[in-house]
Protein backbone atom coordinates (compact mmCIF):
# COMPACT_ATOMS: atom_id res chain seq x y z
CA UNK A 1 20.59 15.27 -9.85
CA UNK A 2 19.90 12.72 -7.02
CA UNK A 3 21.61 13.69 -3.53
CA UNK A 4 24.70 11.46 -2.34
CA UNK A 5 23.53 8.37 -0.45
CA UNK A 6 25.03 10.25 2.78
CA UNK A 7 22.87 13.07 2.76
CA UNK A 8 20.09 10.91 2.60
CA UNK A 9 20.86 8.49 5.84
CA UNK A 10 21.69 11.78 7.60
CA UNK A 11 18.55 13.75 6.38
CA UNK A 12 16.90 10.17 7.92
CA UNK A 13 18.54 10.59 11.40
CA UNK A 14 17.47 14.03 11.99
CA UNK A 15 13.60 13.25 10.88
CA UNK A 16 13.89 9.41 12.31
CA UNK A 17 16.25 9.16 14.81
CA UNK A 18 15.16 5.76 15.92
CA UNK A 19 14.67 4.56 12.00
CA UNK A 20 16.69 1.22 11.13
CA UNK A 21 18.66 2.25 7.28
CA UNK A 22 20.85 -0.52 5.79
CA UNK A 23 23.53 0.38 3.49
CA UNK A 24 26.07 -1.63 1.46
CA UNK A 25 25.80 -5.10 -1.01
CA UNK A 26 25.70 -7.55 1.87
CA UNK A 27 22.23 -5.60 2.84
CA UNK A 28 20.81 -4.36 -0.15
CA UNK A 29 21.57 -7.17 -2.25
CA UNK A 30 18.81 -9.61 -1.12
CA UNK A 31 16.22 -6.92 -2.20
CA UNK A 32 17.41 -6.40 -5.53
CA UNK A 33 15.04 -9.14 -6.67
CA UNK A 34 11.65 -10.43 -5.83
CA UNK A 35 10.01 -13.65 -7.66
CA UNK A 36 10.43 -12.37 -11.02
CA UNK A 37 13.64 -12.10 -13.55
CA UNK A 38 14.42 -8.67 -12.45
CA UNK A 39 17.56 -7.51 -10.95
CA UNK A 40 17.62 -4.03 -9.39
CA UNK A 41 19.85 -3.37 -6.29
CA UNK A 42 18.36 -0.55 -3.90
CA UNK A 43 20.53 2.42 -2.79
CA UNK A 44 19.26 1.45 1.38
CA UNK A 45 16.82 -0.51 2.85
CA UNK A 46 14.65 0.98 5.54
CA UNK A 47 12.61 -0.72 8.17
CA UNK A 48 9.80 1.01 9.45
CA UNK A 49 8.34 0.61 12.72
CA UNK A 50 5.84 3.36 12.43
CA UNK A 51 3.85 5.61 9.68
CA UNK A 52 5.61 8.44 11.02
CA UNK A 53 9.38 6.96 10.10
CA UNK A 54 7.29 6.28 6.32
CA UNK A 55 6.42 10.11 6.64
CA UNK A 56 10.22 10.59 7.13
CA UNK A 57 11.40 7.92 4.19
CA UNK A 58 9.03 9.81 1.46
CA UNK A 59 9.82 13.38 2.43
CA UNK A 60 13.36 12.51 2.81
CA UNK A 61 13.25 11.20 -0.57
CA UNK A 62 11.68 13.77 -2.12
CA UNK A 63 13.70 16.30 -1.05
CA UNK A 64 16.30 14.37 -2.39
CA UNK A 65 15.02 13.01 -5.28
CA UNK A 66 14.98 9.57 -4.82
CA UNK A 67 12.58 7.20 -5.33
CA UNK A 68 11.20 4.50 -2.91
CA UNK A 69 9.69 1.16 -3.42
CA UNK A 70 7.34 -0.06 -0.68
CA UNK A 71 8.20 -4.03 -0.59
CA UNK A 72 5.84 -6.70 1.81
CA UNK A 73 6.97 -10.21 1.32
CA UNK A 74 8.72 -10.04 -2.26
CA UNK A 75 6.41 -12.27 -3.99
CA UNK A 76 5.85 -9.99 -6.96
CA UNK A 77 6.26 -11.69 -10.17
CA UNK A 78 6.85 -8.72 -12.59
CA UNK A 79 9.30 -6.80 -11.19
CA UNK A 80 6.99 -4.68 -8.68
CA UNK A 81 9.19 -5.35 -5.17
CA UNK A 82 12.02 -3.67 -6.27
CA UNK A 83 13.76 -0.35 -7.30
CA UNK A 84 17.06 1.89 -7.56
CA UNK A 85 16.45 3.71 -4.70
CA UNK A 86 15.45 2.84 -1.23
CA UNK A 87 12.94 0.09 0.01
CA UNK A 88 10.67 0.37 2.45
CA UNK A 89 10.55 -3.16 4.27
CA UNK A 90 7.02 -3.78 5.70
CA UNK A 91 7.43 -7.22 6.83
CA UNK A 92 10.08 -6.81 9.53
CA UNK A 93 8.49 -4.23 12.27
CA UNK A 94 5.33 -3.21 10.77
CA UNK A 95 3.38 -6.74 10.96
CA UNK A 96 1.14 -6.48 13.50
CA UNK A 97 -2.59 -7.66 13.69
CA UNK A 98 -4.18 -4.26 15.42
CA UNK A 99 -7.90 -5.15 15.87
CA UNK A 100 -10.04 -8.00 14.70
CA UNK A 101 -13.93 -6.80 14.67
CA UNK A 102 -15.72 -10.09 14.42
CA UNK A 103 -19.15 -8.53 14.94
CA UNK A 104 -18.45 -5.93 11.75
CA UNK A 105 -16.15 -9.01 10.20
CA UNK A 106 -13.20 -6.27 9.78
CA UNK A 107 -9.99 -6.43 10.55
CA UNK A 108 -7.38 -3.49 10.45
CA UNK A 109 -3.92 -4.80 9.96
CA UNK A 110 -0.62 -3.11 9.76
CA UNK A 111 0.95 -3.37 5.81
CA UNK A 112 3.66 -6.14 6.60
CA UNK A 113 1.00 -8.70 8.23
CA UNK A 114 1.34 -12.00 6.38
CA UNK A 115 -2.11 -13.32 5.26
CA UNK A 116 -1.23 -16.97 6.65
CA UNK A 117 -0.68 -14.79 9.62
CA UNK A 118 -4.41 -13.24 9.01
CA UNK A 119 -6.19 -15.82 8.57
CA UNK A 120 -4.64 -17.84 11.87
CA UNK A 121 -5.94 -15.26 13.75
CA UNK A 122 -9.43 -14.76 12.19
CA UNK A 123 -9.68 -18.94 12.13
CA UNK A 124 -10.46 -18.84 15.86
CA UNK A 125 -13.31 -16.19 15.42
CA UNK A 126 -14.98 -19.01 12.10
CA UNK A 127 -13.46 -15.81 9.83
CA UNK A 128 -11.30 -15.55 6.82
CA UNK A 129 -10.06 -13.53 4.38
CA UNK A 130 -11.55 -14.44 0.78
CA UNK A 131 -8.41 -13.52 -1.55
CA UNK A 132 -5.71 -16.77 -1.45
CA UNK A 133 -2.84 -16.53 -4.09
CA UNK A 134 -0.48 -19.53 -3.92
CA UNK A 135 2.12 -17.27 -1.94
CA UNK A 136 0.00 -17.11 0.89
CA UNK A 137 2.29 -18.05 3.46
CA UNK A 138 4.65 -15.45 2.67
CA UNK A 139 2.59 -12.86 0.94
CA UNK A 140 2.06 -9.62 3.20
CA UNK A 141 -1.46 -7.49 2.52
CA UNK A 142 0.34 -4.33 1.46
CA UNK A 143 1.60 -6.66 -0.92
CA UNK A 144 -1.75 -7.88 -2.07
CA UNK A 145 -3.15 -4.40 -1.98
CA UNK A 146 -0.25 -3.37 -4.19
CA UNK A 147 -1.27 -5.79 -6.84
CA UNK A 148 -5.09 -6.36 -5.91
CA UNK A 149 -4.47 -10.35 -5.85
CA UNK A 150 -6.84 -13.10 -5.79
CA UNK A 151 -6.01 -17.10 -5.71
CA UNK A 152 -7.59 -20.18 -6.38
CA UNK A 153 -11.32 -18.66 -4.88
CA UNK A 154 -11.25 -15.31 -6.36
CA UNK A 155 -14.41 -16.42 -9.01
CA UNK A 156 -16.52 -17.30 -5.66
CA UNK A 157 -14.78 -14.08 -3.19
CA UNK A 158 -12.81 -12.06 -5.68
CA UNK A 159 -9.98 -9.78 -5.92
CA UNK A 160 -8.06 -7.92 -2.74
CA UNK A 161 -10.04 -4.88 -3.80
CA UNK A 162 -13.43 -5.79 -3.05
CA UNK A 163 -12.54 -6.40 0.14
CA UNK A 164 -10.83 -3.51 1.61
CA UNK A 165 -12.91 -1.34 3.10
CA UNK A 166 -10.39 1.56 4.33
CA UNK A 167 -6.45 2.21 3.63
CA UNK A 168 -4.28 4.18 5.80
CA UNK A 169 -1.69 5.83 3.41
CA UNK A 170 1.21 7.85 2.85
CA UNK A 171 0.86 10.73 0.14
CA UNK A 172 4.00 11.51 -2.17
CA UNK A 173 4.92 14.63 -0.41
CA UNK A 174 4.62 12.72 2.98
CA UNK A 175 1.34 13.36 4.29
CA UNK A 176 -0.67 10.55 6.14
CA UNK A 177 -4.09 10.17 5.00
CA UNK A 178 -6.95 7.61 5.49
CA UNK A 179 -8.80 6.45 1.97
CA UNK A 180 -12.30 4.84 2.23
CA UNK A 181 -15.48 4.48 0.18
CA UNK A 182 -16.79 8.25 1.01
CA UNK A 183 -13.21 9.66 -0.53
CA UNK A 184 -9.92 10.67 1.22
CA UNK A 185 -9.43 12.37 4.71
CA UNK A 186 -6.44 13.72 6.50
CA UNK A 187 -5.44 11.20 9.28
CA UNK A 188 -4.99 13.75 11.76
CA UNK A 189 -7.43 16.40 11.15
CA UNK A 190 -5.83 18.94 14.01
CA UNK A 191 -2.75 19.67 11.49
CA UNK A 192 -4.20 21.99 9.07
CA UNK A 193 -1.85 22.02 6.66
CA UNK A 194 -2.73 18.15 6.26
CA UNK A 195 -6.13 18.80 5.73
CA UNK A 196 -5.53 20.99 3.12
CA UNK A 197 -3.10 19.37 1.35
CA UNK A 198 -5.20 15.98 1.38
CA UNK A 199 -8.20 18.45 0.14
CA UNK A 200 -6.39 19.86 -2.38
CA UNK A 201 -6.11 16.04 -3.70
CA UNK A 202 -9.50 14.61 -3.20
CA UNK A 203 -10.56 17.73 -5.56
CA UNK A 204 -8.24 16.95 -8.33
CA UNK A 205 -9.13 12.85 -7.83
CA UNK A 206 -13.02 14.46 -8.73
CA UNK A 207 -11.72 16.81 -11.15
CA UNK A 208 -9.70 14.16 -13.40
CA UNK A 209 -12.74 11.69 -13.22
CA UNK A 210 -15.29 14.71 -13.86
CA UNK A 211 -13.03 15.00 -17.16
CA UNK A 212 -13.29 12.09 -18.42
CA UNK A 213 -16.52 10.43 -17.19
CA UNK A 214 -17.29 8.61 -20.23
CA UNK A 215 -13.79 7.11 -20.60
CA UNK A 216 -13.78 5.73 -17.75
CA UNK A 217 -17.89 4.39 -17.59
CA UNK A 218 -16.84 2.47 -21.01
CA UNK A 219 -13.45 0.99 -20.76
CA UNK A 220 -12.77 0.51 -16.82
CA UNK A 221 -14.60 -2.59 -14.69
CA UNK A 222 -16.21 -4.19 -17.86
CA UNK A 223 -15.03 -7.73 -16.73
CA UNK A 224 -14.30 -9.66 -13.28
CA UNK A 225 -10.26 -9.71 -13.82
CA UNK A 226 -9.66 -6.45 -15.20
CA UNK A 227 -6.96 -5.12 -13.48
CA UNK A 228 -4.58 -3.95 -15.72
CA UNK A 229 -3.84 0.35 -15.08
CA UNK A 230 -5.72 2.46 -12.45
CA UNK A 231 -9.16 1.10 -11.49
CA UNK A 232 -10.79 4.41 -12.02
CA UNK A 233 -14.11 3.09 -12.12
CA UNK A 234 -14.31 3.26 -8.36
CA UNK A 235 -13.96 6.82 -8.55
CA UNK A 236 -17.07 7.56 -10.58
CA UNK A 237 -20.07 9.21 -8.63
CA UNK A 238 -22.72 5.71 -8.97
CA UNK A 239 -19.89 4.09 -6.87
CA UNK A 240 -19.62 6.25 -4.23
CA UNK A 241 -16.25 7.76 -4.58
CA UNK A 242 -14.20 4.80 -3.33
CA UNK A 243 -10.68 5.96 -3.20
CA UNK A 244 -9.64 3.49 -1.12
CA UNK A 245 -10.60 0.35 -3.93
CA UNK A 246 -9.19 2.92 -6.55
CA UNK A 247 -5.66 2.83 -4.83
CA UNK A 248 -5.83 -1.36 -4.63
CA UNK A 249 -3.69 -2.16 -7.68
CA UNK A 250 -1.87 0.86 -7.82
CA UNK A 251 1.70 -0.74 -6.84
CA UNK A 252 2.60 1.84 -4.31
CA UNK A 253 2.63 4.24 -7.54
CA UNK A 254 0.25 6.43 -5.95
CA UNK A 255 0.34 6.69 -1.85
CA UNK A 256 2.47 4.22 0.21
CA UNK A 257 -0.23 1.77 2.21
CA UNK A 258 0.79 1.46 6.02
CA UNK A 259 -2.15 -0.40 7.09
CA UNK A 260 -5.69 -1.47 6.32
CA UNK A 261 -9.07 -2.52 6.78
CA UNK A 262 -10.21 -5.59 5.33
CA UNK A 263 -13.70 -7.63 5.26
CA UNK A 264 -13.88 -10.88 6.21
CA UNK A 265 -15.70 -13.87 5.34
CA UNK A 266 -17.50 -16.50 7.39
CA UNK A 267 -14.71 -20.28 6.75
């Protein structure tokens, strides 16, 4: 049985003191929908400043059994921005532009960073990022992670995922990791429990694809738009072990995505 609504904004001040949690139909309401036909009204809405207070959302939730929906700019046209329990609001706090590497043609940007916002900044470097759905003044790159988008160029630059080159994430039971093409690593590797825990999941990502090798060789990646389920395929062994394009597509169903780096492309 799911905890009273109480218990969970209190469990939220004790592990996020400074953590902004909106309760109530006047705040909730306008995240009960996104751009598609569904109607879902969230228990609270929480605006992270941090990945810490998303550490304290997802174990809070956990512990309480409620679920959490991690929501950019609410573009989503099937449903995937909202939930029954609480939403994580990228696009409020959590939009900054942290570093723009225009040697490497990187960029490492927080979740809620809007790509018009992206690709303002990049402009003055003669950079871009190659992925442009139609929402793009609006869409946030968690958002586009979430649902590995593309736009009008994706046959010339493709999807989201083949440009992300490292993810900064949140596990389910509230552990911040960093995923990237040689597998997954514990974002602070002094806290030993971390490093297990995010150990004890790499080897189980190796162990399901070591299971079912052929499955995945034959029916994952055949075509350019495939995109439909997990993209596996980036898990098997002639692809390095890229857990960070595996989790691209994944709708926050897997690890909540605080921030990223992305490749860029010469305008």
């Amino acid at each position: 049985m799911r905890a009273p609504l109480t218990s969970l904004v209190v469990h939220l001040a004790e592990l996020a003191p400074g953590l902004r949690v909106e309760t109530g139909p006047g705040a909730t309401g306008p995240y009960a929908y996104d751009a598609s036909n569904y109607r879902v009204p969230p228990r609270a809405v929480a605006f992270p400043r941090t990945a810490e207070d998303v550490v304290a959302v997802v174990r809070a939730c956990r512990e309480t059994g409620i679920p959490v929906t991690a929501r950019g700019g609410g573009t989503s046209m099937a449903g995937n921005a909202v939930g029954p329990g609480v939403v994580l609001d990228f696009s409020r706090y959590m939009n900054r532009i942290l570093d723009i590497d225009v040697q490497a043609r990187t960029a490492r940007v927080e979740a809620g960073v809007v790509l018009d916002a992206l690709r303002s900044a990049t402009a003055l470097h003669g950079l871009d990022f190659g992925p442009d759905p139609s929402s793009h003044s609006r869409c946030t790159l968690g958002g586009m992670i979430g649902n590995d988008a593309c736009g009008n160029r994706s046959v010339r630059d493709g999807r989201t995922s083949g440009h992300v080159v490292a993810l900064e994430i949140v596990t389910a039971d509230g552990v911040r990791a960093v995923a990237d093409h040689t597998g997954l690593r514990a974002a602070e590797p002094g806290d030993a429990e971390a490093v297990r825990r995010v150990a004890r999941l790499e080897a189980d990502l190796k162990r399901l694809v070591g299971e079912d090798l052929a499955l995945i060789r034959t029916e994952l990646g055949r075509i350019p738009r495939q995109v439909s389920g997990y993209q596996l395929h980036h898990l098997l062994p002639e692809n390095g072990f890229d857990v960070a394009r595996a989790l691209v597509g994944t709708e926050g169903s897997c690890a909540v995505v605080t921030a990223a780096t992305v490749r860029l492309v010469a305008t």
